[in-house]
PDB file of N, CA and C in Angstrom:
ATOM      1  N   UNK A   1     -12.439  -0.490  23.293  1.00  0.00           N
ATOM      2  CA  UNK A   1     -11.774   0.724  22.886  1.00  0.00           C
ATOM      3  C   UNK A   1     -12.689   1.900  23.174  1.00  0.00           C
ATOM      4  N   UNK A   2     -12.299   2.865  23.444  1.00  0.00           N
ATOM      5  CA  UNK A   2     -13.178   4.018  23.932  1.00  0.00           C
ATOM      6  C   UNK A   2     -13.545   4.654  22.702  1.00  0.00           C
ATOM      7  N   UNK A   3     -15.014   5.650  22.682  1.00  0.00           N
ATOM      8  CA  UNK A   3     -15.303   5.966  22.077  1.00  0.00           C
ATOM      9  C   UNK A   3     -15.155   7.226  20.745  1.00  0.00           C
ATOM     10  N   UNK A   4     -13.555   7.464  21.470  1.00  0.00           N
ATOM     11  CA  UNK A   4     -13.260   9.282  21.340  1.00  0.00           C
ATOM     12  C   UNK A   4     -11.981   8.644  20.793  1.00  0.00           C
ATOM     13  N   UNK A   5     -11.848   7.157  20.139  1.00  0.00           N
ATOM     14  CA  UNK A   5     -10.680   7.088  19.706  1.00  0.00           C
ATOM     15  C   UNK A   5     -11.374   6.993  18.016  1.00  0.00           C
ATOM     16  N   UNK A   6      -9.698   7.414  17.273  1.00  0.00           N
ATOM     17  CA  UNK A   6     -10.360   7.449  16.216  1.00  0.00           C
ATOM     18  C   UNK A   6      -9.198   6.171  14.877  1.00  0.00           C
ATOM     19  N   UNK A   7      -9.769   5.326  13.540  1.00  0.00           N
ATOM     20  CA  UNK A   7      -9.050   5.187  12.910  1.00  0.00           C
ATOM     21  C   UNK A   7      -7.593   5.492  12.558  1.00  0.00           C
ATOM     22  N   UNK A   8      -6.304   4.672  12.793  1.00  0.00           N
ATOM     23  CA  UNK A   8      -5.646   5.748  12.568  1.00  0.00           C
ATOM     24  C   UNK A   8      -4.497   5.752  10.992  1.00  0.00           C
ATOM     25  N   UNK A   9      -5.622   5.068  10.065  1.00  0.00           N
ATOM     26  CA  UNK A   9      -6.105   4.948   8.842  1.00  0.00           C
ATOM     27  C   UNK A   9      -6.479   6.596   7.859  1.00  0.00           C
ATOM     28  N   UNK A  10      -7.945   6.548   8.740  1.00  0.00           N
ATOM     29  CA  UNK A  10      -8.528   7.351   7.688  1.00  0.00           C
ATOM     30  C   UNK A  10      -8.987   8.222   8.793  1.00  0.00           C
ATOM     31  N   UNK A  11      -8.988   8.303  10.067  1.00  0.00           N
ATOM     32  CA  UNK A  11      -9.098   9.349  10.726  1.00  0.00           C
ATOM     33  C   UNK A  11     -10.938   9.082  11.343  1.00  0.00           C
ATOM     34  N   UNK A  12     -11.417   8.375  10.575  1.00  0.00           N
ATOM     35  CA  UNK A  12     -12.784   8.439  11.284  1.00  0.00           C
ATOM     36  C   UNK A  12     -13.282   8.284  12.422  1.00  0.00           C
ATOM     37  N   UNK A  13     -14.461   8.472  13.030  1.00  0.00           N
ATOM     38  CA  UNK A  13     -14.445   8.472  14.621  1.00  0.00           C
ATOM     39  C   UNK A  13     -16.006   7.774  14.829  1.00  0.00           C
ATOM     40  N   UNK A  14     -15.976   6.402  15.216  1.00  0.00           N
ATOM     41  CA  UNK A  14     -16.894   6.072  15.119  1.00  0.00           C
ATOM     42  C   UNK A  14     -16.879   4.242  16.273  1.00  0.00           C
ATOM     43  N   UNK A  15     -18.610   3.870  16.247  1.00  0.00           N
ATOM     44  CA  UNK A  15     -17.790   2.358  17.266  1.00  0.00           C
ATOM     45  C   UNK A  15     -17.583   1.459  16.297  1.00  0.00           C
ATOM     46  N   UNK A  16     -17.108   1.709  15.379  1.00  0.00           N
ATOM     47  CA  UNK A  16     -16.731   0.301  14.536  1.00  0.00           C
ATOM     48  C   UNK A  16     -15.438   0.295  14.589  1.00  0.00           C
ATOM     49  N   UNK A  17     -14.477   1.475  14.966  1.00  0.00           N
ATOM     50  CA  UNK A  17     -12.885   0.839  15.379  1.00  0.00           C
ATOM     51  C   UNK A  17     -12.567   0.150  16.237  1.00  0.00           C
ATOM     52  N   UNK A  18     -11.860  -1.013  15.982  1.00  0.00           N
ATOM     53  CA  UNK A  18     -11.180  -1.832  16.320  1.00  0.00           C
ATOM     54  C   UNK A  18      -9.952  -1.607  16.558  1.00  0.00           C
ATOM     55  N   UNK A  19      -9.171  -2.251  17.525  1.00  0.00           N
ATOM     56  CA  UNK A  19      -8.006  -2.536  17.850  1.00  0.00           C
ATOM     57  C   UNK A  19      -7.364  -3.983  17.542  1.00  0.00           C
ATOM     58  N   UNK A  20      -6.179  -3.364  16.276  1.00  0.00           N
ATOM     59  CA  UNK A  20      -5.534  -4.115  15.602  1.00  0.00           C
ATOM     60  C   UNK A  20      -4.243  -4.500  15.825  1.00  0.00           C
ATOM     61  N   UNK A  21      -3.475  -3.645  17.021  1.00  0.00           N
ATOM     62  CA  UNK A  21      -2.383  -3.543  16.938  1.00  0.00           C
ATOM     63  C   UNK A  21      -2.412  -4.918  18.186  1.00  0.00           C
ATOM     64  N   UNK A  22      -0.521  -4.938  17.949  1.00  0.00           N
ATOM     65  CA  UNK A  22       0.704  -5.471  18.768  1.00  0.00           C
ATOM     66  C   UNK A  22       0.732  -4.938  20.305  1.00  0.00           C
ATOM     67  N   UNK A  23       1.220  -5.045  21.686  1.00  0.00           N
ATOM     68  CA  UNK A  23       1.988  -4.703  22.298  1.00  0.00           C
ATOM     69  C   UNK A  23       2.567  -2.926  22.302  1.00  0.00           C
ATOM     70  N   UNK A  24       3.517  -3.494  21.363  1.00  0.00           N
ATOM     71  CA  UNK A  24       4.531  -2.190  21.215  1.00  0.00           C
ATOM     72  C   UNK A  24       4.417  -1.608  19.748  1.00  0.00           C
ATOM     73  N   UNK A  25       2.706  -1.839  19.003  1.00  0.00           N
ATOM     74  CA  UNK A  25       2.398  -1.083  18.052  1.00  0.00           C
ATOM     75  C   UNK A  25       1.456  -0.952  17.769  1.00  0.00           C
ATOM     76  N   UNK A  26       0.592  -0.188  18.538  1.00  0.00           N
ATOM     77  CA  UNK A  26      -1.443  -0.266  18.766  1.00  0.00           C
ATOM     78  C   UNK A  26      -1.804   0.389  16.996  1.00  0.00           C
ATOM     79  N   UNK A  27      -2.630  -0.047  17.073  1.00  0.00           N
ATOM     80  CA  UNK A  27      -3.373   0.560  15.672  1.00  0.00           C
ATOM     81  C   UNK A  27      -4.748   0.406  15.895  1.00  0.00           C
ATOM     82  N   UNK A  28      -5.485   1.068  15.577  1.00  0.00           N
ATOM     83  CA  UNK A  28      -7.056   1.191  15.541  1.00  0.00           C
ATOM     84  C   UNK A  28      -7.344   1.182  14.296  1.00  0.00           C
ATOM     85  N   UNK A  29      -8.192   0.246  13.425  1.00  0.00           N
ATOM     86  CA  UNK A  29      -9.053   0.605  12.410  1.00  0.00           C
ATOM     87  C   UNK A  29     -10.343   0.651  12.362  1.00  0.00           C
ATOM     88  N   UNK A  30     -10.972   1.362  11.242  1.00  0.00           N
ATOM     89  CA  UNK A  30     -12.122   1.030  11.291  1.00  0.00           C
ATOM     90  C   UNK A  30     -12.541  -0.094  10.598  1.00  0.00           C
ATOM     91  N   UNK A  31     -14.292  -0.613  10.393  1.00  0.00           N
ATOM     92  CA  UNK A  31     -14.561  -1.741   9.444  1.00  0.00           C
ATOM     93  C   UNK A  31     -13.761  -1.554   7.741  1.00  0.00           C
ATOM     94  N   UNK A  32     -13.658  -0.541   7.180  1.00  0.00           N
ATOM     95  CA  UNK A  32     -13.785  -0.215   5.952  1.00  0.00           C
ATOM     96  C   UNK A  32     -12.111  -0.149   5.527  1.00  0.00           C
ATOM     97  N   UNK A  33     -11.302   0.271   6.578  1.00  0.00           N
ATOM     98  CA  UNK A  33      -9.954   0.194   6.661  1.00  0.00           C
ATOM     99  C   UNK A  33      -9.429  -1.199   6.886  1.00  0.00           C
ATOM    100  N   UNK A  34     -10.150  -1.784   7.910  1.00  0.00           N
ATOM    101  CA  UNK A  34      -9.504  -3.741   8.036  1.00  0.00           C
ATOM    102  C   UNK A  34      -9.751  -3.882   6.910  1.00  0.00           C
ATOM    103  N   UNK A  35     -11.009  -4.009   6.285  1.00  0.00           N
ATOM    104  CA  UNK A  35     -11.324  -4.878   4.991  1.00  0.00           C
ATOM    105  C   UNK A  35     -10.567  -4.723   3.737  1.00  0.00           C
ATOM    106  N   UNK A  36      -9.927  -3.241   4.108  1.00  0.00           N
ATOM    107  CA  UNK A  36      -8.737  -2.870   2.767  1.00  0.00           C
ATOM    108  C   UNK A  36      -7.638  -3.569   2.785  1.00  0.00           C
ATOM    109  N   UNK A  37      -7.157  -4.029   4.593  1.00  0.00           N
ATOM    110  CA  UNK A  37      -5.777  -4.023   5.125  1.00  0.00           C
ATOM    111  C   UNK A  37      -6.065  -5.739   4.741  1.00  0.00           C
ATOM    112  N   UNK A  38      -6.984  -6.210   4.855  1.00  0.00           N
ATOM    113  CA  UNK A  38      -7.404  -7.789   4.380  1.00  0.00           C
ATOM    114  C   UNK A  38      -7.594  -8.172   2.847  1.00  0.00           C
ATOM    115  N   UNK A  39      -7.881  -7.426   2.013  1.00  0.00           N
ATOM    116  CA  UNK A  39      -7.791  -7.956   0.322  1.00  0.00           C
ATOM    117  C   UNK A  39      -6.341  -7.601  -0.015  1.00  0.00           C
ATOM    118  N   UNK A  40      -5.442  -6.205   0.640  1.00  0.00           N
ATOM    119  CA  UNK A  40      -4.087  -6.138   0.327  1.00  0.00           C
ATOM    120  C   UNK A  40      -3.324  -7.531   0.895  1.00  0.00           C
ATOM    121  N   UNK A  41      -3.579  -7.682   1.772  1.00  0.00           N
ATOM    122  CA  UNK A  41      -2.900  -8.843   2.534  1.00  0.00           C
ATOM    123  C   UNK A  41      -3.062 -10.201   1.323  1.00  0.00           C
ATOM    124  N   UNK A  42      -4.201 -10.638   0.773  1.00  0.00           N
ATOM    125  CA  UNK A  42      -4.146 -11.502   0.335  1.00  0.00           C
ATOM    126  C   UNK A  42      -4.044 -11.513  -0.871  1.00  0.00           C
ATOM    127  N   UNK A  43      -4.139  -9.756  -1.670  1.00  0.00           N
ATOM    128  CA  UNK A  43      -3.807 -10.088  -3.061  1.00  0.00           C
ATOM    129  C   UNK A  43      -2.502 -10.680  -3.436  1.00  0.00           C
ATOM    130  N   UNK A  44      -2.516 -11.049  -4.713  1.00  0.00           N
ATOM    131  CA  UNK A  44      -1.243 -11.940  -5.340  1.00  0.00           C
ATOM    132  C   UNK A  44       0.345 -10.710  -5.499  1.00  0.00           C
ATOM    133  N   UNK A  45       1.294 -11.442  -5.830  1.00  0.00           N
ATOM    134  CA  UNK A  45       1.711  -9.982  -5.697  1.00  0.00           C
ATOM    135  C   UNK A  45       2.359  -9.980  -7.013  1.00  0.00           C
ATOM    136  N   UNK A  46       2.723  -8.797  -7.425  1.00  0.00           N
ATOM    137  CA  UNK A  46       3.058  -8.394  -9.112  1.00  0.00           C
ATOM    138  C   UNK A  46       4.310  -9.595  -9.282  1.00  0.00           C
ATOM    139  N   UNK A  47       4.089 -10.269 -10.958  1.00  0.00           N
ATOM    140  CA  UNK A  47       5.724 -10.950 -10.929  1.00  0.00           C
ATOM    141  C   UNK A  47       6.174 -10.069 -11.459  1.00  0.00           C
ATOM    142  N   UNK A  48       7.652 -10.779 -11.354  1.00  0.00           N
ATOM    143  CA  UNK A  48       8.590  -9.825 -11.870  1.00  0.00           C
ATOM    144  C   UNK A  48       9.041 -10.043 -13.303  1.00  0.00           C
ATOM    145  N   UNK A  49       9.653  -8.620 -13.542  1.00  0.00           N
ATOM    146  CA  UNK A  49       9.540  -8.279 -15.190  1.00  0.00           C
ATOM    147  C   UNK A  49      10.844  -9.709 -15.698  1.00  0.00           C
ATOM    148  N   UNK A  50      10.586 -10.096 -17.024  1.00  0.00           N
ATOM    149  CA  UNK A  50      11.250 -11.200 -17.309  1.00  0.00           C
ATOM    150  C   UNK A  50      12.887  -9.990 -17.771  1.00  0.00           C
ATOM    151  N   UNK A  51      13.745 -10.869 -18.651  1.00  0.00           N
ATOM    152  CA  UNK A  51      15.085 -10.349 -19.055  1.00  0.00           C
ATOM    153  C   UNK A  51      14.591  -9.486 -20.229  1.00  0.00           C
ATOM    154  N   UNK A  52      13.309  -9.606 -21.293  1.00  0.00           N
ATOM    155  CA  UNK A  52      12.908  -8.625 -22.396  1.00  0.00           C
ATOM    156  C   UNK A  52      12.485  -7.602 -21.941  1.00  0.00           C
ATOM    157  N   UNK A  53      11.684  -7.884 -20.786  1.00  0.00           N
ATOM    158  CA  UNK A  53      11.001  -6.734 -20.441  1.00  0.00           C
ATOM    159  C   UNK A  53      11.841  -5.218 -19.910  1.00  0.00           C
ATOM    160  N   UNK A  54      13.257  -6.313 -18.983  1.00  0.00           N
ATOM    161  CA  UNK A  54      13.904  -5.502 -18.460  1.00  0.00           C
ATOM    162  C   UNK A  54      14.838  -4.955 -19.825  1.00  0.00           C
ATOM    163  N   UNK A  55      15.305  -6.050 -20.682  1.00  0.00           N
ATOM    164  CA  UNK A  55      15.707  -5.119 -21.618  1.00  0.00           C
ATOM    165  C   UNK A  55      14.809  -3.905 -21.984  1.00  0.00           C
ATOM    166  N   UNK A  56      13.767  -4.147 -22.525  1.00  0.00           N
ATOM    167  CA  UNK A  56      13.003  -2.843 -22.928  1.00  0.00           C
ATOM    168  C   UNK A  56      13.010  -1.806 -22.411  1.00  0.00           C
ATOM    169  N   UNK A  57      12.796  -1.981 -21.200  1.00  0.00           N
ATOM    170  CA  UNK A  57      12.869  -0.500 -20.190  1.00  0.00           C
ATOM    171  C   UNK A  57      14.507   0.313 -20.454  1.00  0.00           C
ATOM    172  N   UNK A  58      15.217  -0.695 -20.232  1.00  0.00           N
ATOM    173  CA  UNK A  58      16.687   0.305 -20.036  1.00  0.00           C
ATOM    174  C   UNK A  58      17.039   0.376 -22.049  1.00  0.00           C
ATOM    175  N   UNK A  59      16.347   0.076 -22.751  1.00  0.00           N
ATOM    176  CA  UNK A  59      16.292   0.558 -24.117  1.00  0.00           C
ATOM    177  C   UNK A  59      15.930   2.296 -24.407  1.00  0.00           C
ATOM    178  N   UNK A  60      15.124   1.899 -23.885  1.00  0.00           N
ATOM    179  CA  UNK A  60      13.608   2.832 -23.599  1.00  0.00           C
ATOM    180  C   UNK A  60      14.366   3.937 -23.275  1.00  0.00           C
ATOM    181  N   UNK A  61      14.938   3.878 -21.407  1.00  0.00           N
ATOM    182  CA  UNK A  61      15.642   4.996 -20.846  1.00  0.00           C
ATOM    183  C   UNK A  61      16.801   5.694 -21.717  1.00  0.00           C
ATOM    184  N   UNK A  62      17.626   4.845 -22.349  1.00  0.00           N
ATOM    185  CA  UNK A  62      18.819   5.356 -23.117  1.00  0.00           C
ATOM    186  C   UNK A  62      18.033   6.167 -23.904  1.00  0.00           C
ATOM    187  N   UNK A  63      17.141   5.781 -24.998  1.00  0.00           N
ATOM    188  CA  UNK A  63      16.814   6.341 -25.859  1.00  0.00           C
ATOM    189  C   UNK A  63      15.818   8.047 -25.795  1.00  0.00           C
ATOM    190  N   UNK A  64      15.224   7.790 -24.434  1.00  0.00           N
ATOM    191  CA  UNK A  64      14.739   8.953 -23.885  1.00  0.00           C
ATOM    192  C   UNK A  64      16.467  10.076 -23.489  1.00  0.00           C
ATOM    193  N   UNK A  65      17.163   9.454 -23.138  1.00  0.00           N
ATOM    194  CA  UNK A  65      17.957  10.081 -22.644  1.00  0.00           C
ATOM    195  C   UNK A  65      18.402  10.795 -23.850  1.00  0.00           C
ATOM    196  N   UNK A  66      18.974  10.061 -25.064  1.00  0.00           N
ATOM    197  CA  UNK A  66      19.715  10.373 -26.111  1.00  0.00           C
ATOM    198  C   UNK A  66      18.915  11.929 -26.686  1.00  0.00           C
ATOM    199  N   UNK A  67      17.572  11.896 -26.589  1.00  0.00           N
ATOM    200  CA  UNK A  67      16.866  12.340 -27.178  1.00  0.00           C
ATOM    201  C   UNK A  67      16.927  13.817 -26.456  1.00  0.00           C
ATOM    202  N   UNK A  68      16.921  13.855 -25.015  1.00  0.00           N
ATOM    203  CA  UNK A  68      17.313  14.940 -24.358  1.00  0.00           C
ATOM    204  C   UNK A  68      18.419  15.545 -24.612  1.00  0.00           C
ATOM    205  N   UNK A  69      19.643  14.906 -24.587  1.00  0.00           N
ATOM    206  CA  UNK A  69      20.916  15.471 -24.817  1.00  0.00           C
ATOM    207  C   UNK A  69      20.935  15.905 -26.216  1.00  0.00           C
ATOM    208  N   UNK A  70      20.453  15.973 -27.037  1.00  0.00           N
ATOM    209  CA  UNK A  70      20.342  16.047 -28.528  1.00  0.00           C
ATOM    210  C   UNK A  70      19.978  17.366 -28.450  1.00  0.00           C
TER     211      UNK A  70
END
């Protein structure tokens, strides 16, 4: 990759970008940007809210609401 290219992440300009991309979707990162794009990749991902939880929320909203219209 040439030298005058830059992250196109975080914008930095330096020889530690890499070329990450596809074909028909180039991406350059740098070291500090892969290593982000690599712990997102493998973190776990949020579960989802059970039937209380979701009750609570739309409790919640009515009651915010009520409170406005009041």
């Amino acid at each position: 990759m040439a030298a005058s290219s830059g992250c196109d992440v975080c914008g930095r300009e330096e020889d530690t970008v890499r070329d990450c991309g596809i074909r028909h979707l180039p991406l350059a990162v740098c070291d500090g940007c892969f290593g982000d794009m690599a712990r997102a990749r493998r973190a776990p991902l949020p579960r989802p809210l059970d039937g209380a939880e979701v009750m609570a929320a739309v409790l919640e909203a009515l009651h915010e609401d009520s409170r406005r219209s009041s």
